[in-house]
Protein backbone atom coordinates (compact mmCIF):
# COMPACT_ATOMS: atom_id res chain seq x y z
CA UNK A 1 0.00 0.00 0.00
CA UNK A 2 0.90 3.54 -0.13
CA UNK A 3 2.06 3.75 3.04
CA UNK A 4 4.19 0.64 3.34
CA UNK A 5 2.49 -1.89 4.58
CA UNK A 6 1.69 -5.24 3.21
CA UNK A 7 -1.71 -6.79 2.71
CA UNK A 8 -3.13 -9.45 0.70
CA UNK A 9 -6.14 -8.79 -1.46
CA UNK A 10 -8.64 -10.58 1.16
CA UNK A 11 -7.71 -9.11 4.09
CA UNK A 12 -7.77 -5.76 2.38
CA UNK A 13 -11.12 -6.06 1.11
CA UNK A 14 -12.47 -7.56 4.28
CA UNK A 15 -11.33 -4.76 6.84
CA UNK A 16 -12.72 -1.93 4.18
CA UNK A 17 -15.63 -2.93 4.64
CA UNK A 18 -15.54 -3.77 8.75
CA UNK A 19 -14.75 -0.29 8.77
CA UNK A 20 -17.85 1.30 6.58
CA UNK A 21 -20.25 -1.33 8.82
CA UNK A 22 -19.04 0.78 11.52
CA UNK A 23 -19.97 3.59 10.02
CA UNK A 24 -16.44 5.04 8.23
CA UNK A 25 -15.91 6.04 5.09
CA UNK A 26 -12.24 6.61 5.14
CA UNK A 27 -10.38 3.61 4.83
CA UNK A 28 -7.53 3.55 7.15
CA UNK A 29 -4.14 1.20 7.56
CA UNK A 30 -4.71 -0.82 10.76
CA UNK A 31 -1.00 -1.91 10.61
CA UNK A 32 0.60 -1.84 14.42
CA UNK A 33 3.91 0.07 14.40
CA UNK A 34 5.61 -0.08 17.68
CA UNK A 35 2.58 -0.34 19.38
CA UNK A 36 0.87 2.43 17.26
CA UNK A 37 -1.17 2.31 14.94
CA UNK A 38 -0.42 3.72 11.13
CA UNK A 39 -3.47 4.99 10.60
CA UNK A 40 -2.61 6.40 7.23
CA UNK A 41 -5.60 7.36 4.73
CA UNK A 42 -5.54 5.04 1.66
CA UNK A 43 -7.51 6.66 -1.48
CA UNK A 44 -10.44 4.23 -2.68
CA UNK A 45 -8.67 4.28 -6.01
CA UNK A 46 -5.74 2.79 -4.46
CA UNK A 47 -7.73 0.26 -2.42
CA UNK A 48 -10.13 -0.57 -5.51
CA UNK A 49 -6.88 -1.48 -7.57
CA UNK A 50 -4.88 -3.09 -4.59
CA UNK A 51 -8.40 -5.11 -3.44
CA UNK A 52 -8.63 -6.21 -7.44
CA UNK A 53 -12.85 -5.65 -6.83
CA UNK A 54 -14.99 -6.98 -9.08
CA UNK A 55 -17.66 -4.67 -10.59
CA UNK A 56 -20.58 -5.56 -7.69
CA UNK A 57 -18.25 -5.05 -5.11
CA UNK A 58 -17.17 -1.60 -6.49
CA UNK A 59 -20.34 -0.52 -6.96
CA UNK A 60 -21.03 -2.16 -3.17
CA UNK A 61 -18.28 -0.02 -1.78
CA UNK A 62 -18.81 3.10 -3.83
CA UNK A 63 -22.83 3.46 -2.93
CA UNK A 64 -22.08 2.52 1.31
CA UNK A 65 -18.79 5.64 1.22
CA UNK A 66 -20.84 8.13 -1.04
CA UNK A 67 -23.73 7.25 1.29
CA UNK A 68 -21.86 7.45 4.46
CA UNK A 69 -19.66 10.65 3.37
CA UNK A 70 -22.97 12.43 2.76
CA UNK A 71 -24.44 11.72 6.07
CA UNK A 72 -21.70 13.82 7.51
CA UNK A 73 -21.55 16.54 5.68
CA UNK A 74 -24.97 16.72 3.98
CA UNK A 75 -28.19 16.99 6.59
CA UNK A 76 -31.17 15.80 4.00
CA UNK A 77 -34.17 14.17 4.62
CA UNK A 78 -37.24 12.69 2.23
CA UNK A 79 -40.06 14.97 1.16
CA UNK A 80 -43.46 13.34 2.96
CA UNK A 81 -44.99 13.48 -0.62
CA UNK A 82 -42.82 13.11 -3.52
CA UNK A 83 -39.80 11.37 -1.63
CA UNK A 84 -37.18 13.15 -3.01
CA UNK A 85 -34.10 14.26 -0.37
CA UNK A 86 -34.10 17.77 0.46
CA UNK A 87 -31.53 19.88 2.75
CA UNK A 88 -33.16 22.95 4.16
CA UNK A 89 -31.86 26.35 3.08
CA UNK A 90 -32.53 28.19 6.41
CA UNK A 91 -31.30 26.10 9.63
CA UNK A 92 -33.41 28.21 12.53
CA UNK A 93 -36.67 26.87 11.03
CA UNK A 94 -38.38 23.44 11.03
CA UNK A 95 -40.78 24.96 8.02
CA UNK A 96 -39.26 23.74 4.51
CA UNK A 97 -40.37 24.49 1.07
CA UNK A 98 -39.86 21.42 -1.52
CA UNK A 99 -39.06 23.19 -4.55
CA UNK A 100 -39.85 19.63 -6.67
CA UNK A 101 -43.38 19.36 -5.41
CA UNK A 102 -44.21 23.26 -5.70
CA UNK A 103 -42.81 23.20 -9.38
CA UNK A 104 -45.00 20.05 -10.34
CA UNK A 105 -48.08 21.49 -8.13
CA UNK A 106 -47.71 25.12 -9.27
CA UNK A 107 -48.51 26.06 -5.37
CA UNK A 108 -46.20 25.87 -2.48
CA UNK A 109 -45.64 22.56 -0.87
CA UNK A 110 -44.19 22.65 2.75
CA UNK A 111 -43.51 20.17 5.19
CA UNK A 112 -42.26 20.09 8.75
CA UNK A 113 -39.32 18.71 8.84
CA UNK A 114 -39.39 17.28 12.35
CA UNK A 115 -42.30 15.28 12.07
CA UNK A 116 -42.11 15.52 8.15
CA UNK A 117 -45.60 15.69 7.56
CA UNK A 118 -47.39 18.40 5.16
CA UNK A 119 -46.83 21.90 7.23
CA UNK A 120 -49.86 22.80 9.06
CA UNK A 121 -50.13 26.26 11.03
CA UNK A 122 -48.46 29.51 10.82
CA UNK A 123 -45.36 31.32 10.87
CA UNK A 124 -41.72 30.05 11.14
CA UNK A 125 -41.38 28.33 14.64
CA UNK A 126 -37.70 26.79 15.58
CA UNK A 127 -38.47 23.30 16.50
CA UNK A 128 -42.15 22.45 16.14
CA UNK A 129 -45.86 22.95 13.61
CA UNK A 130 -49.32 22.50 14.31
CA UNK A 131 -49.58 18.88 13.62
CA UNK A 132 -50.59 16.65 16.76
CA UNK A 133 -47.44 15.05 18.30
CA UNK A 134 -44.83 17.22 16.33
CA UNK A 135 -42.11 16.88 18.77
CA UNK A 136 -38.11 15.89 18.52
CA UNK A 137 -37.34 12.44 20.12
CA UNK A 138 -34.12 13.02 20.89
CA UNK A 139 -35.72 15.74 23.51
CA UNK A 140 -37.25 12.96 25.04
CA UNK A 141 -33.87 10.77 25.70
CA UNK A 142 -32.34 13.69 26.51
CA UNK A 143 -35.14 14.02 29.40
CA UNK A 144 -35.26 10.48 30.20
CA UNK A 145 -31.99 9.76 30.49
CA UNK A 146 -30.14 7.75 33.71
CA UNK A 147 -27.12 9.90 35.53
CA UNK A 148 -23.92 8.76 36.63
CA UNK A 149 -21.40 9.53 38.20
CA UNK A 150 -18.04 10.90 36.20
CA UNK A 151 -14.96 8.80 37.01
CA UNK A 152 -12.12 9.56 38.40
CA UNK A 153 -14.06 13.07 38.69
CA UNK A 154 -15.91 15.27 41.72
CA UNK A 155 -18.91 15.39 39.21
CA UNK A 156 -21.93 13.35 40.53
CA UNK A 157 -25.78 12.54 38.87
CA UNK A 158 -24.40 14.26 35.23
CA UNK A 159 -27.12 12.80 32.53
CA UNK A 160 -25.41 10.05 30.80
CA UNK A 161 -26.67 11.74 27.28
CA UNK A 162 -25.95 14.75 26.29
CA UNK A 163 -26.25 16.55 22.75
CA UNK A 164 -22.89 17.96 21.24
CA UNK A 165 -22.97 21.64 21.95
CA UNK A 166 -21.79 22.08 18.22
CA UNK A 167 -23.34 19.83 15.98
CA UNK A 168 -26.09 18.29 18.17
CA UNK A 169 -25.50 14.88 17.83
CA UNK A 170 -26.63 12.57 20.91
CA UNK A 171 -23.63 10.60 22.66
CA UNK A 172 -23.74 8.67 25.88
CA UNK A 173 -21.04 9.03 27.70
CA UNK A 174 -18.73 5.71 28.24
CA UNK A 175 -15.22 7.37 28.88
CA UNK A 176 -13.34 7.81 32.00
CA UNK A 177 -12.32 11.15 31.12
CA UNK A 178 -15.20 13.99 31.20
CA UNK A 179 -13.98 15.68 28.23
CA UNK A 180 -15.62 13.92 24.81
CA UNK A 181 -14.96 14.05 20.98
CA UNK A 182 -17.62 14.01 18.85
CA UNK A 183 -17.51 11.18 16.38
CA UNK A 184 -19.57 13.36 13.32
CA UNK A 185 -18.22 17.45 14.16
CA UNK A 186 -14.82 16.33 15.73
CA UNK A 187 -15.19 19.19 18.25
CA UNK A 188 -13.99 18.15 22.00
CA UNK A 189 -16.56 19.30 25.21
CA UNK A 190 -17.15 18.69 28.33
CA UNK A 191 -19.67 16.42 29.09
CA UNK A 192 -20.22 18.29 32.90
CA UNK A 193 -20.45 22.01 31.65
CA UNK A 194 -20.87 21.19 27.85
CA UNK A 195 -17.86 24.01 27.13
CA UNK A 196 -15.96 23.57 24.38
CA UNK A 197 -12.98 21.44 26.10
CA UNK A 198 -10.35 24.59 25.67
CA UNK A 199 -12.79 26.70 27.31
CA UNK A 200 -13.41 24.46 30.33
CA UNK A 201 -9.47 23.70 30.65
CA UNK A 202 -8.90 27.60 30.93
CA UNK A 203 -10.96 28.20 33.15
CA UNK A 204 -10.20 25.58 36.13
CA UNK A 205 -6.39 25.05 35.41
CA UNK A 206 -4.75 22.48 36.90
CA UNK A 207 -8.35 20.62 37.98
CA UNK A 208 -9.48 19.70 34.17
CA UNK A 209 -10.42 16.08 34.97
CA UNK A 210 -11.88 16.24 38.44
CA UNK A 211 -14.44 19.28 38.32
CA UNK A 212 -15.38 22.18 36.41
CA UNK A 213 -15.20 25.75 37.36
CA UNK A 214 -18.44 26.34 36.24
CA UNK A 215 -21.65 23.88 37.94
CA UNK A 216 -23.09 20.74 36.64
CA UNK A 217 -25.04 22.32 32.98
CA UNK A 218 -28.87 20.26 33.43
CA UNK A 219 -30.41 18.30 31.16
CA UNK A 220 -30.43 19.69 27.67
CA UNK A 221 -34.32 21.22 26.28
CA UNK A 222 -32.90 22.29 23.04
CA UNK A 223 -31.42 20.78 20.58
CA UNK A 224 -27.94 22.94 18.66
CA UNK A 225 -28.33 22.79 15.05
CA UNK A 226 -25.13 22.49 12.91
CA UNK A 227 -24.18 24.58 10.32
CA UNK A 228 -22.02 22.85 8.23
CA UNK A 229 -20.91 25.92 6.13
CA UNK A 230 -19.11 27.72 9.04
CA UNK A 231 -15.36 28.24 9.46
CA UNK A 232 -14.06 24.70 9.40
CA UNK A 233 -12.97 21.47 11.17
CA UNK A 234 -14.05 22.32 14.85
CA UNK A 235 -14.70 25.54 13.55
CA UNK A 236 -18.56 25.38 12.60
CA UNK A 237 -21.02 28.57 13.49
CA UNK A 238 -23.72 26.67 16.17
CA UNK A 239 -26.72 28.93 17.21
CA UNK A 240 -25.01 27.93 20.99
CA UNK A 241 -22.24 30.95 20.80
CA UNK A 242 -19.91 28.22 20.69
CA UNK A 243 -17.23 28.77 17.63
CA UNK A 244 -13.87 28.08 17.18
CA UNK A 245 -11.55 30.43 15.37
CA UNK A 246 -10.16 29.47 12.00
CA UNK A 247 -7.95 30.81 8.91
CA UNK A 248 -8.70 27.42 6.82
CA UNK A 249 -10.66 27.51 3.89
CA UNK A 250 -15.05 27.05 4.25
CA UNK A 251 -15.82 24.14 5.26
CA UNK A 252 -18.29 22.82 2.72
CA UNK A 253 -14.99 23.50 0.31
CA UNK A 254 -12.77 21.79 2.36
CA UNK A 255 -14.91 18.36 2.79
CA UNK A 256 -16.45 18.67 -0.91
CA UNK A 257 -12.92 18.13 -1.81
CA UNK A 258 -12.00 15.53 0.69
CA UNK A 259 -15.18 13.79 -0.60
CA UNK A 260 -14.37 13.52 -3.78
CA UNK A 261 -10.87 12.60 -2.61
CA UNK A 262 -11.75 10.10 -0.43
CA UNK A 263 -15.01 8.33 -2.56
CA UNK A 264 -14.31 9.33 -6.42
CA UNK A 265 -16.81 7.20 -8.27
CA UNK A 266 -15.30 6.10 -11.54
């Protein structure tokens, strides 16, 4: 491979896709290197021609990465009434316009996009519409939720879910450390004060790991919606105040082009 390691076609094949069944769509080198592991990226290119796939299995492996890649950095979901996928154009809204439906009807079609039923009442409210039961479920485990107790920490009865303050993705917590990376934004927090992990560290030096300066944050009632066209990698604009600083290019440039890097279709 690229990076120096060995591997016969099998293997190779095999661990590609162990690692999009987990959910990944780059494909990594899982070679140990003094107790380390590489880790370095291999191109699908390189692992289509070093695999030798056959044309189902390339077309297996290049619908699950496109798939995958776009769950990250794409937030679409199905029109209620012609099915199509649709991303919504203004994030502090749950009331979007299907452009397909209102070209074929000739009228506006709207639908909530929590519930995703036709949009029924009036205005443009954050996080609910008029239709009976329109509620997020993820509010609900958020509510719900058991506590625990932080290891290794002063921090006692902390809800064991949380939703990252960035990109609003639910995680349980599992770690003995209180500070957690999110898996889909990257972004480290706390998962006491729900600070962005720099933040937290500053402000209680020397005591990161067994309490925070600031108290135990409660159980979450909202929800942070992600905007994935803010200033990068950990760098995203959240409607939480939380954003990180950055002098890399925008971040729907920077992924579109690791996309295509990383899941070319040829």
């Amino acid at each position: 491979m690229s990076c120096g390691h060995a591997v016969d076609q099998g293997s190779l094949t095999a661990w590609c896709r162990s690692l999009m069944d987990q959910g990944y769509f780059k494909l990594c080198c899982p070679a140990d290197v003094n107790g380390e592991k590489c880790g370095a990226q291999w191109s699908y290119p390189e692992v289509r021609r070093c695999a030798v796939l056959s044309n189902e299995e390339q077309h297996q492996f290049e619908q699950k990465l496109a798939l995958l890649a776009a769950r990250l950095y794409c937030d679409f979901k199905e029109c209620p009434r012609c099915k199509s996928l649709v991303e919504r154009k203004e994030l502090s809204t749950v009331r979007v316009l299907c452009t397909i439906c209102t070209s074929t009807l000739g009228a506006g079609y709207e639908f909530c996009w929590q519930c995703l039923q036709s949009w029924k009442g009036t205005g443009t409210p954050p996080d609910h519409c008029a239709n009976v039961g329109c509620q997020d479920p993820n509010l609900e485990v958020l509510a719900s939720c058991a506590t625990k107790d932080l290891p290794g920490s002063e921090i006692l009865a902390c809800p064991s879910i949380r939703a990252c303050p960035t990109c609003g993705l639910l995680i349980e917590h599992k770690e003995k450390c209180k500070y957690v990376m999110c898996s889909r934004c990257h972004v480290e927090f706390c998962f006491a004060c729900l600070e962005l992990a720099q933040a937290c560290q500053a402000t209680r030096a020397g005591a990161w790991f067994k309490c925070c300066a600031k108290p135990l944050a409660p159980r979450q009632t909202h929800i942070p919606v992600w905007s994935r066209t803010g200033g990068g990698y950990g760098g995203d604009e959240v409607n939480t105040g939380h954003r990180v600083q950055s002098h890399i290019p925008p971040l729907r440039e920077v992924r579109m082009r690791e996309a295509e890097q990383t899941c070319m279709i040829i």
